[in-house]
Protein backbone atom coordinates (compact mmCIF):
# COMPACT_ATOMS: atom_id res chain seq x y z
CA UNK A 1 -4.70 -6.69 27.05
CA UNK A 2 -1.49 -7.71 28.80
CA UNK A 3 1.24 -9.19 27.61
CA UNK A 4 4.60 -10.29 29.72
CA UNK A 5 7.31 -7.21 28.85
CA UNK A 6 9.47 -8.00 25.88
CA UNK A 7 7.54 -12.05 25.23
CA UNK A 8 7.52 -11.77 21.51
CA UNK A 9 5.97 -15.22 21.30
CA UNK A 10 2.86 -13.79 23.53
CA UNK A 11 2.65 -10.77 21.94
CA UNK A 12 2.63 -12.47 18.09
CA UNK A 13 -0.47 -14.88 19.02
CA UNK A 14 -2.13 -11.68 20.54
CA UNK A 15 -1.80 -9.65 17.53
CA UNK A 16 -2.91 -12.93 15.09
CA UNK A 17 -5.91 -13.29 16.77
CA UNK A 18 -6.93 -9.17 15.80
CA UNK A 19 -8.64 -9.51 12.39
CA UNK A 20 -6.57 -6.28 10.08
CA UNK A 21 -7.60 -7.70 6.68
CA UNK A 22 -6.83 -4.31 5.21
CA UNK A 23 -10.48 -3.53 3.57
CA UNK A 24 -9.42 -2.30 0.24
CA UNK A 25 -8.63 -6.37 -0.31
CA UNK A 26 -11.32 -7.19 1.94
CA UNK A 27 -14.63 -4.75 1.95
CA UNK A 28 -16.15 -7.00 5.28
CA UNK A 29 -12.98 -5.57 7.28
CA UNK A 30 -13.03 -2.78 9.41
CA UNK A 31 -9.19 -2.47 9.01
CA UNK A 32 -6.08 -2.12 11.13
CA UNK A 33 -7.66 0.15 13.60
CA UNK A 34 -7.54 -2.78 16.18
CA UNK A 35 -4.94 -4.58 15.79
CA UNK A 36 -2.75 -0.36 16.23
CA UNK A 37 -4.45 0.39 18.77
CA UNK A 38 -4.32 -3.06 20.73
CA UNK A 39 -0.66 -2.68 19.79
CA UNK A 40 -0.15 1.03 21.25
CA UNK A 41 -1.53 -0.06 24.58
CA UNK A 42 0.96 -3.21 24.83
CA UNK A 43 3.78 -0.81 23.87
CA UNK A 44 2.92 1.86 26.55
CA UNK A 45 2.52 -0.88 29.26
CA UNK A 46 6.04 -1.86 28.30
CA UNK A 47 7.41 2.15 28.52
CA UNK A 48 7.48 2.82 25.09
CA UNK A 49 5.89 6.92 24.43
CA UNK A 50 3.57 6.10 21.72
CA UNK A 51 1.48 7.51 18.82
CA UNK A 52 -1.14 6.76 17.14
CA UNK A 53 -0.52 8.69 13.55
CA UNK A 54 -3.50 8.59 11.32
CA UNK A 55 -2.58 8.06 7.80
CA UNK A 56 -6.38 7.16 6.46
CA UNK A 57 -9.35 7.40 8.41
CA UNK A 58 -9.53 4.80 11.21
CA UNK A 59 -6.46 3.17 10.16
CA UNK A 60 -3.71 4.46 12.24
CA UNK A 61 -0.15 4.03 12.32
CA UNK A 62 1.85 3.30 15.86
CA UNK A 63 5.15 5.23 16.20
CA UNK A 64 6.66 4.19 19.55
CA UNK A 65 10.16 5.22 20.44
CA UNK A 66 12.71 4.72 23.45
CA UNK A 67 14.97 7.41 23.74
CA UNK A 68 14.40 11.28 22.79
CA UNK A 69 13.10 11.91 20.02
CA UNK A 70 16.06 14.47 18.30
CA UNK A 71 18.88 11.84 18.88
CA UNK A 72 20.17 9.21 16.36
CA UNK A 73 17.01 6.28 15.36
CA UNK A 74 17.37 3.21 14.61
CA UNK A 75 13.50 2.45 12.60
CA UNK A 76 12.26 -1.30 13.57
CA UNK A 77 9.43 -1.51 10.52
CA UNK A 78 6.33 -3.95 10.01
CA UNK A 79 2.61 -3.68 8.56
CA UNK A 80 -0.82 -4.58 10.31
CA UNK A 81 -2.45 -5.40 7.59
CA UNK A 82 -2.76 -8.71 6.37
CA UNK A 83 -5.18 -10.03 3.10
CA UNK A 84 -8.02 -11.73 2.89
CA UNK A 85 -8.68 -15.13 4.21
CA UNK A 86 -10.88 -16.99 1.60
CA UNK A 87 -9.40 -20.23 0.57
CA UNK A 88 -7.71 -20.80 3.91
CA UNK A 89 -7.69 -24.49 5.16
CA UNK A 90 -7.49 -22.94 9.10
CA UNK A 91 -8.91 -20.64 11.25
CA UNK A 92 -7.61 -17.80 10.33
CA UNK A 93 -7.48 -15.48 13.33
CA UNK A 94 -7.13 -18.20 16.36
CA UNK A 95 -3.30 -18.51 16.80
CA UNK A 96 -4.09 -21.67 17.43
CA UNK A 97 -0.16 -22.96 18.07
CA UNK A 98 0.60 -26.52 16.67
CA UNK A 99 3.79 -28.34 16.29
CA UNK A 100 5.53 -25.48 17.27
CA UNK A 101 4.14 -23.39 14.44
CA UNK A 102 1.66 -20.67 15.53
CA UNK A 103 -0.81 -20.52 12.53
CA UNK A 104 -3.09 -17.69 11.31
CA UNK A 105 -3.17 -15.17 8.48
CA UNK A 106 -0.35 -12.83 9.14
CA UNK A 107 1.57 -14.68 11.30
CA UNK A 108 4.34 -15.14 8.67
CA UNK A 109 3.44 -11.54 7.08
CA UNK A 110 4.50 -10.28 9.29
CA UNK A 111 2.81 -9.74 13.20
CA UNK A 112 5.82 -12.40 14.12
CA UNK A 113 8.47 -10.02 12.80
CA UNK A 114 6.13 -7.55 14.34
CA UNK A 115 6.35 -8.65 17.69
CA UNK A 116 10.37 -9.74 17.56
CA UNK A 117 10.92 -6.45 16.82
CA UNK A 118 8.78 -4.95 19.76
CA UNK A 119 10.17 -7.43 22.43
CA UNK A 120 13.86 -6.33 20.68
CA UNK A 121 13.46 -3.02 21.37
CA UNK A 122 11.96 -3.16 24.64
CA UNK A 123 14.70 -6.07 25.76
CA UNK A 124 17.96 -4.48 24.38
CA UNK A 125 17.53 -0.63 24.18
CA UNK A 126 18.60 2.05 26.84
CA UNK A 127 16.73 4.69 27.99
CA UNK A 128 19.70 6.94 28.63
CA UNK A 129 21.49 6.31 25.99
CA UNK A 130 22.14 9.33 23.04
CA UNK A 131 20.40 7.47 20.72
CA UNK A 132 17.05 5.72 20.56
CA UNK A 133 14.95 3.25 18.76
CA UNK A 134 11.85 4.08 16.43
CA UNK A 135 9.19 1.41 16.48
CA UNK A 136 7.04 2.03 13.23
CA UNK A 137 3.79 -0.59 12.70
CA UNK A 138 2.09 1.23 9.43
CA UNK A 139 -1.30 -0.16 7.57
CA UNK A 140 -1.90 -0.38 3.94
CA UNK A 141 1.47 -2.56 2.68
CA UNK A 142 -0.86 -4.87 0.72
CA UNK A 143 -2.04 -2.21 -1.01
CA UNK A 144 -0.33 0.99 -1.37
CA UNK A 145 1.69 1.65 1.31
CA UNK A 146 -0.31 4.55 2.26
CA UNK A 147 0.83 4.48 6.11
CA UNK A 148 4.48 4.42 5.28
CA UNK A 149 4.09 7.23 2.49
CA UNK A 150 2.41 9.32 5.64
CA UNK A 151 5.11 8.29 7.94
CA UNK A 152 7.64 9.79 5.42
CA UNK A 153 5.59 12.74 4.36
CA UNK A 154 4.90 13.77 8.32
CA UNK A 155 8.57 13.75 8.98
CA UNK A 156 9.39 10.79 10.49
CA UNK A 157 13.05 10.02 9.68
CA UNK A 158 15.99 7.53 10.76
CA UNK A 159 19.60 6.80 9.93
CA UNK A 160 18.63 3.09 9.36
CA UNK A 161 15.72 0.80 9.22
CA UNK A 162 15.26 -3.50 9.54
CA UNK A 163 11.84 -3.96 8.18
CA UNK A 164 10.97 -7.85 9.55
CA UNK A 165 9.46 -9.23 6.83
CA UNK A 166 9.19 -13.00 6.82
CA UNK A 167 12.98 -13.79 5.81
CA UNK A 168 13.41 -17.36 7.18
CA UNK A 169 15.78 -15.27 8.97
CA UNK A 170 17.96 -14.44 5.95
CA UNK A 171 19.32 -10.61 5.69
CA UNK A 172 18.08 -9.64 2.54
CA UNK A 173 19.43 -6.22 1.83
CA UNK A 174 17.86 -6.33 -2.10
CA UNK A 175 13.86 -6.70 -3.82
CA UNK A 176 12.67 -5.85 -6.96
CA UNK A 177 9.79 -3.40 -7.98
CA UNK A 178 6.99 -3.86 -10.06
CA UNK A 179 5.09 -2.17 -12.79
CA UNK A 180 1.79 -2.66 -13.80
CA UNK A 181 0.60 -1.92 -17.16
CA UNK A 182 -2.95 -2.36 -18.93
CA UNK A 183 -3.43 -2.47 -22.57
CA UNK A 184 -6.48 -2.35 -24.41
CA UNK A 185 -6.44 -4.24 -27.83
CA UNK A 186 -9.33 -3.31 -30.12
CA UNK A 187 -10.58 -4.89 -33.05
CA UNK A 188 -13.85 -4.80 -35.40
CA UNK A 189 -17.26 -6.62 -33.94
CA UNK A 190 -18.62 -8.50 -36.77
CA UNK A 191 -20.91 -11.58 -36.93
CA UNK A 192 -18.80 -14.90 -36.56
CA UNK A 193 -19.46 -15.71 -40.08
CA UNK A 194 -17.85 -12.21 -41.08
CA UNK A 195 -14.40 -12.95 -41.24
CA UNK A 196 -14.40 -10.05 -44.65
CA UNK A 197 -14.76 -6.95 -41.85
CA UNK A 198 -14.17 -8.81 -38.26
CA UNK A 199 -11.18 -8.00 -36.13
CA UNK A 200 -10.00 -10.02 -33.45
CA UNK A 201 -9.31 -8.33 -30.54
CA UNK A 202 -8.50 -11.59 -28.69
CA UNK A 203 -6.09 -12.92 -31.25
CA UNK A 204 -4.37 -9.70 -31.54
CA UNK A 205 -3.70 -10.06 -27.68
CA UNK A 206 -2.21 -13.62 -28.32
CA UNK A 207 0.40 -11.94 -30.85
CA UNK A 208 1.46 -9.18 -28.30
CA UNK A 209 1.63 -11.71 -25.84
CA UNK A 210 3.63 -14.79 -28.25
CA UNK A 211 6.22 -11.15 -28.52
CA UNK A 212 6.40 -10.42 -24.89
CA UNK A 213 7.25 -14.36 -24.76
CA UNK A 214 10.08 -14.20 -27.21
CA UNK A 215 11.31 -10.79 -25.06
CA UNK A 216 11.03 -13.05 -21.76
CA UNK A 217 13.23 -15.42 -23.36
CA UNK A 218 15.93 -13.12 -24.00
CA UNK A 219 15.91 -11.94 -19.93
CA UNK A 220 18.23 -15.26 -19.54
CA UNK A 221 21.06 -13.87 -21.17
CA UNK A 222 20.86 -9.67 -20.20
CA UNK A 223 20.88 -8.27 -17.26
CA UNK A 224 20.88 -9.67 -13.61
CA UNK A 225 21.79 -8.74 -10.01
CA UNK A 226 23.78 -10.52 -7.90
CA UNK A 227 20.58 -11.70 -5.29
CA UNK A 228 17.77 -11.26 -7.26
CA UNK A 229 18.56 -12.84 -10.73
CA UNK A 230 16.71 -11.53 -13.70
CA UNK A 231 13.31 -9.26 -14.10
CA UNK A 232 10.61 -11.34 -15.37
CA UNK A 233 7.49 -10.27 -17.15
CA UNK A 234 4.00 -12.04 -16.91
CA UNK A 235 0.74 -11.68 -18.25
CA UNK A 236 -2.05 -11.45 -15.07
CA UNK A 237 -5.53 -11.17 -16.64
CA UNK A 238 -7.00 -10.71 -20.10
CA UNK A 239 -10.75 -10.57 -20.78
CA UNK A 240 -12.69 -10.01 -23.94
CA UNK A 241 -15.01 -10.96 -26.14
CA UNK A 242 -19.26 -10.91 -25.58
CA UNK A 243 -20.45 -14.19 -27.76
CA UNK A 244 -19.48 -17.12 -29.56
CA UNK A 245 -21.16 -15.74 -32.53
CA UNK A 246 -19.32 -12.23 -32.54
CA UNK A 247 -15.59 -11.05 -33.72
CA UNK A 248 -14.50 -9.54 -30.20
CA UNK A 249 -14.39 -6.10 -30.61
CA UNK A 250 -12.05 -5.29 -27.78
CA UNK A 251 -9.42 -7.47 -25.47
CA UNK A 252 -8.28 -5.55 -21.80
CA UNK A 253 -4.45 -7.45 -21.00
CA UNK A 254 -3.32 -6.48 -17.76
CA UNK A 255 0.46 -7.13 -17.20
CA UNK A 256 3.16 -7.25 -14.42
CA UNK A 257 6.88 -6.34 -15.14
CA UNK A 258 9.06 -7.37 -12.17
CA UNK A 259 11.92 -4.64 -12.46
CA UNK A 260 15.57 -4.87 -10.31
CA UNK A 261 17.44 -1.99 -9.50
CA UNK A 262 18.45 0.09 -11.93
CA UNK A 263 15.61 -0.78 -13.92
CA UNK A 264 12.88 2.59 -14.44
CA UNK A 265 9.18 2.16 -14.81
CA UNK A 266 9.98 4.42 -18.67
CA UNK A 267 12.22 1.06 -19.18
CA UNK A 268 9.13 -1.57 -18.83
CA UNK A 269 6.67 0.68 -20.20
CA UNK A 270 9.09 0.91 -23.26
CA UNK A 271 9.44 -2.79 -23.56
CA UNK A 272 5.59 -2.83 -23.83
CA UNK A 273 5.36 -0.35 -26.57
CA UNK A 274 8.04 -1.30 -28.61
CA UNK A 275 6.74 -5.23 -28.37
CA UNK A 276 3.44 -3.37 -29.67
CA UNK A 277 5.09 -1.61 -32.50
CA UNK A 278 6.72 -5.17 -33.43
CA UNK A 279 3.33 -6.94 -34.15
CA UNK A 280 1.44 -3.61 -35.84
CA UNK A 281 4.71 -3.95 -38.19
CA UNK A 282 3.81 -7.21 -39.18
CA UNK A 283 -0.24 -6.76 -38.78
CA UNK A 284 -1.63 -3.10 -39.65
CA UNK A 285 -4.88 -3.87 -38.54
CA UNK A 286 -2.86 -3.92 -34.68
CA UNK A 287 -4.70 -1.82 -32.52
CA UNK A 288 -3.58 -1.41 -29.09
CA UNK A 289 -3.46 1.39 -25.99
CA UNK A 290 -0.62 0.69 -23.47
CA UNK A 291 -1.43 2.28 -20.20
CA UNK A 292 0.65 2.36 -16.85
CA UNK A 293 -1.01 1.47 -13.88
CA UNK A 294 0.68 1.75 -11.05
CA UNK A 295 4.75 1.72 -10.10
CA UNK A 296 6.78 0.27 -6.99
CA UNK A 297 10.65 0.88 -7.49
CA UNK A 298 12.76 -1.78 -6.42
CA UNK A 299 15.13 -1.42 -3.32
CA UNK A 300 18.85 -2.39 -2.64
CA UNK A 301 21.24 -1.91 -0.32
CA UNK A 302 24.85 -3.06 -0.23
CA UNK A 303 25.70 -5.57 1.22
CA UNK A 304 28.69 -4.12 2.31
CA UNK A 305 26.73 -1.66 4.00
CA UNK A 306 26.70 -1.10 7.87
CA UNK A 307 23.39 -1.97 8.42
CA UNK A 308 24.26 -5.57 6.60
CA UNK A 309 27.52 -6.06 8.69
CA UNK A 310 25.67 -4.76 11.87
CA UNK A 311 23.14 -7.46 11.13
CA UNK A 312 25.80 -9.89 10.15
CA UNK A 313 27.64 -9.87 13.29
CA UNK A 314 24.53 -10.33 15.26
CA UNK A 315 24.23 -13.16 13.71
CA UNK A 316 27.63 -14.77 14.13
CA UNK A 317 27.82 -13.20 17.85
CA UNK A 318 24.32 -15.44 18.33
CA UNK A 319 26.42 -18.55 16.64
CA UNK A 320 23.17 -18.63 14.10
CA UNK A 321 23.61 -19.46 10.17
CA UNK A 322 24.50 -16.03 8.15
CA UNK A 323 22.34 -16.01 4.38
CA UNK A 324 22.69 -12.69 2.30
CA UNK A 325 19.89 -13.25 -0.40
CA UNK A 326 17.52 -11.33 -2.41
CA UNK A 327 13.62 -10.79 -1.03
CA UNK A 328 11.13 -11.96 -3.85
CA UNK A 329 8.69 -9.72 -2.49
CA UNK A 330 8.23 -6.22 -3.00
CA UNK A 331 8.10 -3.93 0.87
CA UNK A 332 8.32 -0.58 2.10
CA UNK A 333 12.06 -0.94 2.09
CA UNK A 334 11.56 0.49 -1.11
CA UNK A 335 9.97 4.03 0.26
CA UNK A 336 12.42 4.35 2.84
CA UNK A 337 15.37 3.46 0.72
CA UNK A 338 14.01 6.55 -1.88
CA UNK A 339 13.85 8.67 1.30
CA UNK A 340 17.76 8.07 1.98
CA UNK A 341 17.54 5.78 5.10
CA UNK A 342 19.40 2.35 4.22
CA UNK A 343 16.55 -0.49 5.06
CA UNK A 344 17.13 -4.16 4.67
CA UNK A 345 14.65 -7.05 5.59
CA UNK A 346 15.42 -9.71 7.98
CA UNK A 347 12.61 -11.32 10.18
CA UNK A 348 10.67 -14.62 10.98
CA UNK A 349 8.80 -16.62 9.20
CA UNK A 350 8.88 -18.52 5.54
CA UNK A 351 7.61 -15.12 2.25
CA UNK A 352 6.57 -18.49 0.30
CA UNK A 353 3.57 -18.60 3.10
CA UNK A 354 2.50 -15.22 2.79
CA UNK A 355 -1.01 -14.94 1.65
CA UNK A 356 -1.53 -18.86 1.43
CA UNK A 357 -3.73 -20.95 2.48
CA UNK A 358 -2.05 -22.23 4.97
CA UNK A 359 0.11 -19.91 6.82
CA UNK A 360 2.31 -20.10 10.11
CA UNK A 361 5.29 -19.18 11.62
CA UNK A 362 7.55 -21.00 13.75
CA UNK A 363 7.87 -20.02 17.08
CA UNK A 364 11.80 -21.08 17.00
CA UNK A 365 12.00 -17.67 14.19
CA UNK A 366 10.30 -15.42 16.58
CA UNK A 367 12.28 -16.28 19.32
CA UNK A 368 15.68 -16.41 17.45
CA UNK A 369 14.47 -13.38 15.46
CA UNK A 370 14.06 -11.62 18.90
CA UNK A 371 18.00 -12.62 20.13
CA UNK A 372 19.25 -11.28 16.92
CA UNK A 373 17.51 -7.96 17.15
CA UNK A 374 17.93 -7.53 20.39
CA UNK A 375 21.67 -7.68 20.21
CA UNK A 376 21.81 -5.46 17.27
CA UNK A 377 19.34 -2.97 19.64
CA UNK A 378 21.62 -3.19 22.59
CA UNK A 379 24.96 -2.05 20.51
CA UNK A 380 23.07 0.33 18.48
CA UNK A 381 22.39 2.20 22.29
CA UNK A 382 25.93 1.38 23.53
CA UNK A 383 27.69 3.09 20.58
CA UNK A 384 28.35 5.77 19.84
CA UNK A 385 29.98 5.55 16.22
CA UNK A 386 28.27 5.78 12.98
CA UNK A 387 26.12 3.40 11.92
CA UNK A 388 25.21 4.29 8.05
């Protein structure tokens, strides 16, 4: 496939039309293999040395780098993989462009970051200068981030990273984590008519959760960060019972704690068990099994940081709006940030359109997207003080 060197617009419908559903979400997918490889072939057309890095089986990362390799990096991050496209009100991998809006799944999260940050670095970097740039398009950020957690573990290390998620071309230099946490309620199955030896599972759920309600309530008043407000808690699926006739026997809750920095993944779990321990205190016949899931930490960066201020005055120096805010979403900011390279988001496209049914991005974002980064590319090659 060609694309025109450095056309981020091109290069975003290209990658839109690849279908990289990433096929833990979506079992008919073959993946990101593709949509990598489609995007290692543009990058070496455009002089880019490229590698394919295989993190899972037929789901490779790109690496692509200007510069040499043992010199100062700047990391441009995105993902491949998108989610599934049931429910979607468009075609979902034409890149059909209307209105100005080029719409297909992934075009907001993120291949339109993905490609401003490809036509940045191939626009504003310098081949001789002492320091390069470190392209880095990973699979698996809709599920567990297993191609950045094999960039990290093979090495592959820079003093600073943009990841362009869709921002509406905000910087946002903060996210929270997430925890998720099962519990299993159990009762006593009875016959309906046995309310002398039945236990309800079900309605012991609805106590822990009328708790966890009471401890949401009190998030208004504790702690908050400056961008992202307060943690929240929610409850994401319960299921239980087998008949009308029957006491449930058991109830499965499965719950999400949104954490912000600062917050640990002992913290939520805590909140869990304690809230458990509050209702058994009140109701002995309180069975329940709190289990942790799976953990994402939160990320967050100053925003005095130079990263932020090199972003900042890319901004101004474009004469474009400057917005500091807090990312709802959770990214791999949150890996790199753990590995001690300072990431911040700042890309194209509208979060609140991720994984919707109808999802675009504007071409305007790419293209301004593109400016920004390229300017913030061309002085990361012409300097030669620190930028962390």
């Amino acid at each position: 496939m060609v694309i025109p060197r450095g056309d981020a617009v091109a290069l975003a419908r290209a990658l839109i039309q690849i279908d990289s559903r990433n096929p833990t979400l979506a079992p008919d997918s073959s993946g990101e293999g593709d949509c990598a490889r489609t995007l290692a072939s543009i990058l070496d057309d455009w002089g880019f040395s490229v590698q394919l890095m295989e993190s899972v089986a037929g789901r490779p990362n790109v690496v692509a780098r200007i510069g040499h390799q043992d010199t100062p990096a700047l990391m441009l991050n995105g993902h491949l993989d998108v989610v599934g496209v049931e429910g979607m009100v468009h075609e979902p991998f034409s890149a059909e462009v209307r209105r100005n809006r080029i719409y297909g799944r992934g075009s907001a999260d993120m291949k339109g970051g993905v490609a401003a940050m490809c036509a940045a670095a191939v626009n504003g970097a310098r081949p001789d200068s002492s320091r390069q740039i470190l392209i880095a398009a990973v699979v698996d950020e809709e599920y567990e981030s297993l191609g950045m957690r094999s960039l990290l573990a093979a090495g592959i290390r820079a003093d600073a990273a943009i990841i362009t998620e869709p921002t509406r071309l905000a910087i946002c230099p903060a996210h929270r984590g997430f925890v998720w946490i099962e519990v299993v309620l159990t009762g006593r199955a009875a016959h309906g008519s046995r309310y002398d030896i039945g236990i309800d599972a079900i309605t012991h759920a609805g106590l822990l959760l009328a708790e966890l309600e009471t401890l949401e309530r009190t998030r208004e008043s504790g702690r908050h960060h400056k961008l992202l407000g307060r943690g929240s808690l929610h409850a994401s699926k319960i299921q239980g019972g087998v008949g009308m006739s029957t006491y449930p026997e058991t109830c499965n809750l499965a719950i999400e704690r949104r954490t912000l920095p600062g917050e640990s993944t002992e913290k939520a779990l805590k909140e869990i068990t304690d809230a458990c321990a509050r209702v058994r205190s009140k109701h002995p016949q309180f069975d329940a099994r709190v289990t942790l899931t799976t953990a994402q930490l939160p990320s967050d960066v100053s925003v005095d940081s130079p990263v932020v201020k090199r972003l900042r005055g890319a901004l101004e120096r474009e004469e474009l709006p400057v917005r500091i805010e807090g990312l709802s979403a959770w990214t791999d900011a949150a890996l790199l940030n753990a590995a001690g390279i300072p990431t911040i988001c700042f890309g194209p496209g509208d979060i609140a359109l991720a994984h919707a049914a109808q999802e675009f991005v504007p071409v305007e974002e790419i293209e301004l997207a593109t400016r920004v980064l390229t300017r913030v590319v061309r002085e990361w090659c012409d300097e030669t003080d620190s930028f962390v």
